[in-house]
N, C-alpha and C. Protein backbone atom coordinates (compact mmCIF):
# COMPACT_ATOMS: atom_id res chain seq x y z
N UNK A 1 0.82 -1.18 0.00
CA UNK A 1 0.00 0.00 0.00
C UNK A 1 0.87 1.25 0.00
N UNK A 2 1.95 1.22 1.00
CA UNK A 2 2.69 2.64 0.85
C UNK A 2 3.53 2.38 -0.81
N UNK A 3 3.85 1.67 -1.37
CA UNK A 3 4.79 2.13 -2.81
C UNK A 3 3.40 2.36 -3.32
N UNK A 4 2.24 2.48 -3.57
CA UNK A 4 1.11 3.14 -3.96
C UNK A 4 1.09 4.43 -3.69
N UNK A 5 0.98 4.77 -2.64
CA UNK A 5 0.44 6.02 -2.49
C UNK A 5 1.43 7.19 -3.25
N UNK A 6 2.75 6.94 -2.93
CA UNK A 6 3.32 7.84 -3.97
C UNK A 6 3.06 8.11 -5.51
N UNK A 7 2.78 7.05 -6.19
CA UNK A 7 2.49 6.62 -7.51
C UNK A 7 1.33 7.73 -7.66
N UNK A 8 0.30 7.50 -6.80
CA UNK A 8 -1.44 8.38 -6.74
C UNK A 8 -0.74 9.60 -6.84
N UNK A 9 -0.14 10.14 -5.80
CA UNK A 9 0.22 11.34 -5.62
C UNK A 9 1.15 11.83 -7.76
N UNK A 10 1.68 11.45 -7.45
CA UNK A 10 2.34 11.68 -8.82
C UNK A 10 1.84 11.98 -9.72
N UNK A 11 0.57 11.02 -10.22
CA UNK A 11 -0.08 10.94 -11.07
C UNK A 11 -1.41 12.23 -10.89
N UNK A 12 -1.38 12.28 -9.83
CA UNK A 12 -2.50 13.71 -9.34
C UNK A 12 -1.80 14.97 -9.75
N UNK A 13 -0.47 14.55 -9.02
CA UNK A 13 0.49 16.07 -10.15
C UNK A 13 -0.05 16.18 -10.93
N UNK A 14 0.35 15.53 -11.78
CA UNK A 14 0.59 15.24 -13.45
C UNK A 14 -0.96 15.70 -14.01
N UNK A 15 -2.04 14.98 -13.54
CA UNK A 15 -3.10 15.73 -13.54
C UNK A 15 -3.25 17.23 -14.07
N UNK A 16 -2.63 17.81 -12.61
CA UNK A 16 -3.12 18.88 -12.34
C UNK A 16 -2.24 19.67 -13.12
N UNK A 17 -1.01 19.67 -13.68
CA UNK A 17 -0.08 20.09 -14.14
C UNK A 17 -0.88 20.47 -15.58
N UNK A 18 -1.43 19.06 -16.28
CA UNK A 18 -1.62 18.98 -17.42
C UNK A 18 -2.76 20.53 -18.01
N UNK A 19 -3.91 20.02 -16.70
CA UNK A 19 -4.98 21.00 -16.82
C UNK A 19 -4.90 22.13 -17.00
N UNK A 20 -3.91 22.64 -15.63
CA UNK A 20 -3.62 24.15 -15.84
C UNK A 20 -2.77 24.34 -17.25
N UNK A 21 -2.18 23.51 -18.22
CA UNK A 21 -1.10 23.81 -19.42
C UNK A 21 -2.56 24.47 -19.77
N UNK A 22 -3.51 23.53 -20.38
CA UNK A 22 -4.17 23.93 -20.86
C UNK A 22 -4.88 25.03 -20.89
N UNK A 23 -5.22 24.99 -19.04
CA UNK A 23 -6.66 26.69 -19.00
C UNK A 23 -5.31 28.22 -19.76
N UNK A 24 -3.77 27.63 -19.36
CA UNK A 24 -3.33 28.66 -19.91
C UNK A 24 -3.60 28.66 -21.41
N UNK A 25 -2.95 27.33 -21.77
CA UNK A 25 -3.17 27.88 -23.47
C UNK A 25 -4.45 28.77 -24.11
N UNK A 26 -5.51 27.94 -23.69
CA UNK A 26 -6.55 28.35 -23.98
C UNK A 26 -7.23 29.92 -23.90
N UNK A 27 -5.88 30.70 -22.38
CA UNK A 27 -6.57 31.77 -22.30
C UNK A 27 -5.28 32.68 -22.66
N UNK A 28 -4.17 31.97 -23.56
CA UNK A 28 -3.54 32.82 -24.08
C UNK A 28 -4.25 32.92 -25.26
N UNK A 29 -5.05 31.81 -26.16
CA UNK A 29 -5.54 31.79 -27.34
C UNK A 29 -6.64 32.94 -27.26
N UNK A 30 -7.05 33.30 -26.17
CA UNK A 30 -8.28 34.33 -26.08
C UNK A 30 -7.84 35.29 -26.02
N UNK A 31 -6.80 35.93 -25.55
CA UNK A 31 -6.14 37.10 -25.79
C UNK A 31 -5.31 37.41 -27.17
N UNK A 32 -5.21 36.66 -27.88
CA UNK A 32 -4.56 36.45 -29.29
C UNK A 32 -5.84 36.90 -29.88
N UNK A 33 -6.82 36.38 -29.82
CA UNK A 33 -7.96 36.23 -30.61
C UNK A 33 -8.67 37.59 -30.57
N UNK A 34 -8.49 38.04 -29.07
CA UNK A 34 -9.25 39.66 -28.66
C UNK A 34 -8.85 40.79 -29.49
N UNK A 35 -7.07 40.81 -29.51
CA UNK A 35 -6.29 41.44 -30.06
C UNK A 35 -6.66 41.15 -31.49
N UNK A 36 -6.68 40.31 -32.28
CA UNK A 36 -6.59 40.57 -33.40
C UNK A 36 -8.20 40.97 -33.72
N UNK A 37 -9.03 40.94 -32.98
CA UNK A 37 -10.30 40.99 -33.55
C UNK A 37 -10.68 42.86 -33.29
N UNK A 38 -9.81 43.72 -32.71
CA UNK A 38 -9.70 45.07 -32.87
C UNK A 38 -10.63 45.53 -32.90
N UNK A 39 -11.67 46.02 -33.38
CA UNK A 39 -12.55 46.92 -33.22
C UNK A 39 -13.65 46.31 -33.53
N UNK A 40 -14.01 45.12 -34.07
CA UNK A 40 -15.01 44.77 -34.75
C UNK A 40 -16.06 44.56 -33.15
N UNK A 41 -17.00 44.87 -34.03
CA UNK A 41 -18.26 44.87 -33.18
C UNK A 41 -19.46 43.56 -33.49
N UNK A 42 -20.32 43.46 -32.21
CA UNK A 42 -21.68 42.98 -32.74
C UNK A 42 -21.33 41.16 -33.56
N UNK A 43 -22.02 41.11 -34.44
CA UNK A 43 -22.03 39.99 -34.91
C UNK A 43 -20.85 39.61 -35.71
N UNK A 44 -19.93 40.50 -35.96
CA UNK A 44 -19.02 40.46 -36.81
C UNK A 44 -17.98 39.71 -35.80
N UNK A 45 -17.36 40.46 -34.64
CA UNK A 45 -16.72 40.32 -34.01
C UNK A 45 -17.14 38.87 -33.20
N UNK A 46 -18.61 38.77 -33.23
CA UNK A 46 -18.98 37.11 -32.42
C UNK A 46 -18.37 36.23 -33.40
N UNK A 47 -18.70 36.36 -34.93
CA UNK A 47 -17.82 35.33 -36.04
C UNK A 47 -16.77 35.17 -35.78
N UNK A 48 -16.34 36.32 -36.03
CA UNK A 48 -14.22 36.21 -35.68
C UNK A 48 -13.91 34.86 -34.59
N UNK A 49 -14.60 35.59 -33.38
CA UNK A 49 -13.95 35.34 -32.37
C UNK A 49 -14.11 33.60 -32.24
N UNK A 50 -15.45 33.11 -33.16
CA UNK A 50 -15.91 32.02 -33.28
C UNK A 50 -14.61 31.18 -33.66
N UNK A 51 -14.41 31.77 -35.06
CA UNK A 51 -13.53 31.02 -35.49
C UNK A 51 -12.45 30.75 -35.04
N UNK A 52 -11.57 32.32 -34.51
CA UNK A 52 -10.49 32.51 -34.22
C UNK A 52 -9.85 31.39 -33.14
N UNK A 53 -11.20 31.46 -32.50
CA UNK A 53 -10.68 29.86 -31.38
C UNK A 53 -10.89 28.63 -31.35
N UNK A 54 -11.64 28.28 -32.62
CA UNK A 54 -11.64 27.27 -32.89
C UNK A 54 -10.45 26.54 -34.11
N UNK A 55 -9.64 27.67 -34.38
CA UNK A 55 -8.88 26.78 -35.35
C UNK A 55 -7.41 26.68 -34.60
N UNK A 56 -6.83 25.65 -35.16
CA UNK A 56 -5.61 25.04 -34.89
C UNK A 56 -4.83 26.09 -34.94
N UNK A 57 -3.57 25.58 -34.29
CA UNK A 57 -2.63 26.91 -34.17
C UNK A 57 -1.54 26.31 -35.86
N UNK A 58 -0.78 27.35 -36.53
CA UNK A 58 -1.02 27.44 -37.80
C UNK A 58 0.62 26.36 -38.03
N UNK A 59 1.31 26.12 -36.87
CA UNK A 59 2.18 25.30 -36.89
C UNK A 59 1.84 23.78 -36.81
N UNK A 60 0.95 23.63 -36.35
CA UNK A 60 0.81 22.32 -36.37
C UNK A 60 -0.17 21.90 -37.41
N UNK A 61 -0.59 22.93 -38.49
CA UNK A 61 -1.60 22.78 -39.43
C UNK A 61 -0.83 22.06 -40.27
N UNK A 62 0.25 22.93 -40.54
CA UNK A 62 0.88 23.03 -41.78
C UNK A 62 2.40 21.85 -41.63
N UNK A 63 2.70 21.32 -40.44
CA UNK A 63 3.83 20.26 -39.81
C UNK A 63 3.03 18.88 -40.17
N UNK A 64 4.15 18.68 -41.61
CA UNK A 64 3.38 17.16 -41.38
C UNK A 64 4.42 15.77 -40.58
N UNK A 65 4.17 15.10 -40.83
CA UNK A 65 4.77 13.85 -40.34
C UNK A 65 5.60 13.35 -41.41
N UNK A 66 6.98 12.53 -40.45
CA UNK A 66 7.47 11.83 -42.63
C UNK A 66 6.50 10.78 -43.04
N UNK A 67 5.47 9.98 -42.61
CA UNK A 67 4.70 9.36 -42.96
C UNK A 67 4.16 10.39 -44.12
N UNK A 68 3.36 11.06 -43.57
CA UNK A 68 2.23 12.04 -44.36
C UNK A 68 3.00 12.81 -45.68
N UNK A 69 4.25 12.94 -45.38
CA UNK A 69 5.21 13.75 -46.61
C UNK A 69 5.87 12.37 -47.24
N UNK A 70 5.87 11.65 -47.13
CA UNK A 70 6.42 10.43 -47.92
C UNK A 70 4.82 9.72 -49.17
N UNK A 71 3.93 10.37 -48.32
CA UNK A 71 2.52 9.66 -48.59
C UNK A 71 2.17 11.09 -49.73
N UNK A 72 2.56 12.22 -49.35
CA UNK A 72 2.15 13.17 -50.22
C UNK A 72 2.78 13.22 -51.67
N UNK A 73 4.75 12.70 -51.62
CA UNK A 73 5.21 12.79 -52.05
C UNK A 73 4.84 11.43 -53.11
N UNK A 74 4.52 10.54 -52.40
CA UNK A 74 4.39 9.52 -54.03
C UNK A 74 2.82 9.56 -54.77
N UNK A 75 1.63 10.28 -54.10
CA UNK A 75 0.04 10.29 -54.52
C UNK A 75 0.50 11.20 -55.51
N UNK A 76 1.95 12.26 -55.15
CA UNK A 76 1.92 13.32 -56.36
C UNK A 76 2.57 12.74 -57.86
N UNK A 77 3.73 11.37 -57.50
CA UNK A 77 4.43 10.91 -58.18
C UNK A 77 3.65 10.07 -59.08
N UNK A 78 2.34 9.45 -58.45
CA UNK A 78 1.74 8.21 -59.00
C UNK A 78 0.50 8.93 -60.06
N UNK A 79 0.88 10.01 -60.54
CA UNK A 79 -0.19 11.19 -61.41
C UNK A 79 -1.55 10.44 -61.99
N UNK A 80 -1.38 10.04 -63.41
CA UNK A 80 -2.48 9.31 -63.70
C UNK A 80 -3.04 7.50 -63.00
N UNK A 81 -2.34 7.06 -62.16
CA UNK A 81 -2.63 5.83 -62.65
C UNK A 81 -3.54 5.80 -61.28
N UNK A 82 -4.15 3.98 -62.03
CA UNK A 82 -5.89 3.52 -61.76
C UNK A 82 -5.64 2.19 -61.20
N UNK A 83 -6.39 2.37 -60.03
CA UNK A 83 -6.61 0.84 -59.84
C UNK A 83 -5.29 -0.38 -59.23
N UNK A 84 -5.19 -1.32 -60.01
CA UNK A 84 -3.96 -2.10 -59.49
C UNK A 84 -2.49 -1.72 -59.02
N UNK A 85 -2.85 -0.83 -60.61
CA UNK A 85 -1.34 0.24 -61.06
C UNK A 85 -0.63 0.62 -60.19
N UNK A 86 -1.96 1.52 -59.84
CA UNK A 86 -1.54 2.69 -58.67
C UNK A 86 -1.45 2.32 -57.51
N UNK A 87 -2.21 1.23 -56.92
CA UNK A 87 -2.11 0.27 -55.79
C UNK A 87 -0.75 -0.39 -55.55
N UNK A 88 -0.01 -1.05 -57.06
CA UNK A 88 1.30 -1.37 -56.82
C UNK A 88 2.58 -0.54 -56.82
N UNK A 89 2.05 0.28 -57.68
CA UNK A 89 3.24 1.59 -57.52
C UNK A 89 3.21 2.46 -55.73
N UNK A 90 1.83 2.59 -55.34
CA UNK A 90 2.13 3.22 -54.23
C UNK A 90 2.85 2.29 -53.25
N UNK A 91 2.70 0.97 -52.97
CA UNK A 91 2.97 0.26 -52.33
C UNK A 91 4.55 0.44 -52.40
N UNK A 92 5.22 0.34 -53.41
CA UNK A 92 6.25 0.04 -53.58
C UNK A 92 7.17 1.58 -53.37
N UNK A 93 6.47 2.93 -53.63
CA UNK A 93 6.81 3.96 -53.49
C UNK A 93 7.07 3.96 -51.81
N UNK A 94 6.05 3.84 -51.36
CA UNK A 94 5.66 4.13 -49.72
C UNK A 94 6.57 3.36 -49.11
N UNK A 95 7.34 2.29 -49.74
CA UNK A 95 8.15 1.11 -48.54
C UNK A 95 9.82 1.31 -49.14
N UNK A 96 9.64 2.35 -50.41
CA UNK A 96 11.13 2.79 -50.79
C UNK A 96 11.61 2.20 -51.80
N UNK A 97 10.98 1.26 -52.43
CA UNK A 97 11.19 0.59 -53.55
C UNK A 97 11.01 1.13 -55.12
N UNK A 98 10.43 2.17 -54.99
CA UNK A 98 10.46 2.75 -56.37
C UNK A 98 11.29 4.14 -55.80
């Protein structure tokens, strides 16, 4: 029971650690969002602000993975082809073989 209780405790940190990352991010994202939304008023400014916090932050939009850039890089390579073709060419693109 006591090598437990430390473990709880830890993990309650960690918890609590995590949460607050967040209420910050979230209320740095609202001050980002205030600021850029400047003067707008009324319904205009409810849109903005709609969006403004609902979208991803623009680094992790645009950061792909080497999966996803290896995957982009041969759908662009494999141009026209159909079906088997393209099924065996990607295969073979995606594992380094072409």
């Amino acid at each position: 029971m006591r090598a437990i209780l430390p473990s709880l405790l830890a993990a309650a940190l960690l918890a609590t650690l995590s949460v607050s990352h967040a209420e910050n991010s979230q209320q740095d994202k609202m001050k980002t969002c205030n600021a850029q939304a400047g003067d707008k008023k009324g319904d205009d400014r409810k849109a903005f602000m709609k969006g403004c916090l609902s979208a991803a932050p623009a680094a992790q939009e645009k950061k792909l993975t080497p999966q996803q850039e290896k995957m982009k890089t041969c759908n662009a390579s494999a141009g026209d082809k159909k079906g088997d073709d393209r099924k065996t060419f990607m295969k073979g693109c995606l594992s380094g073989k072409s």
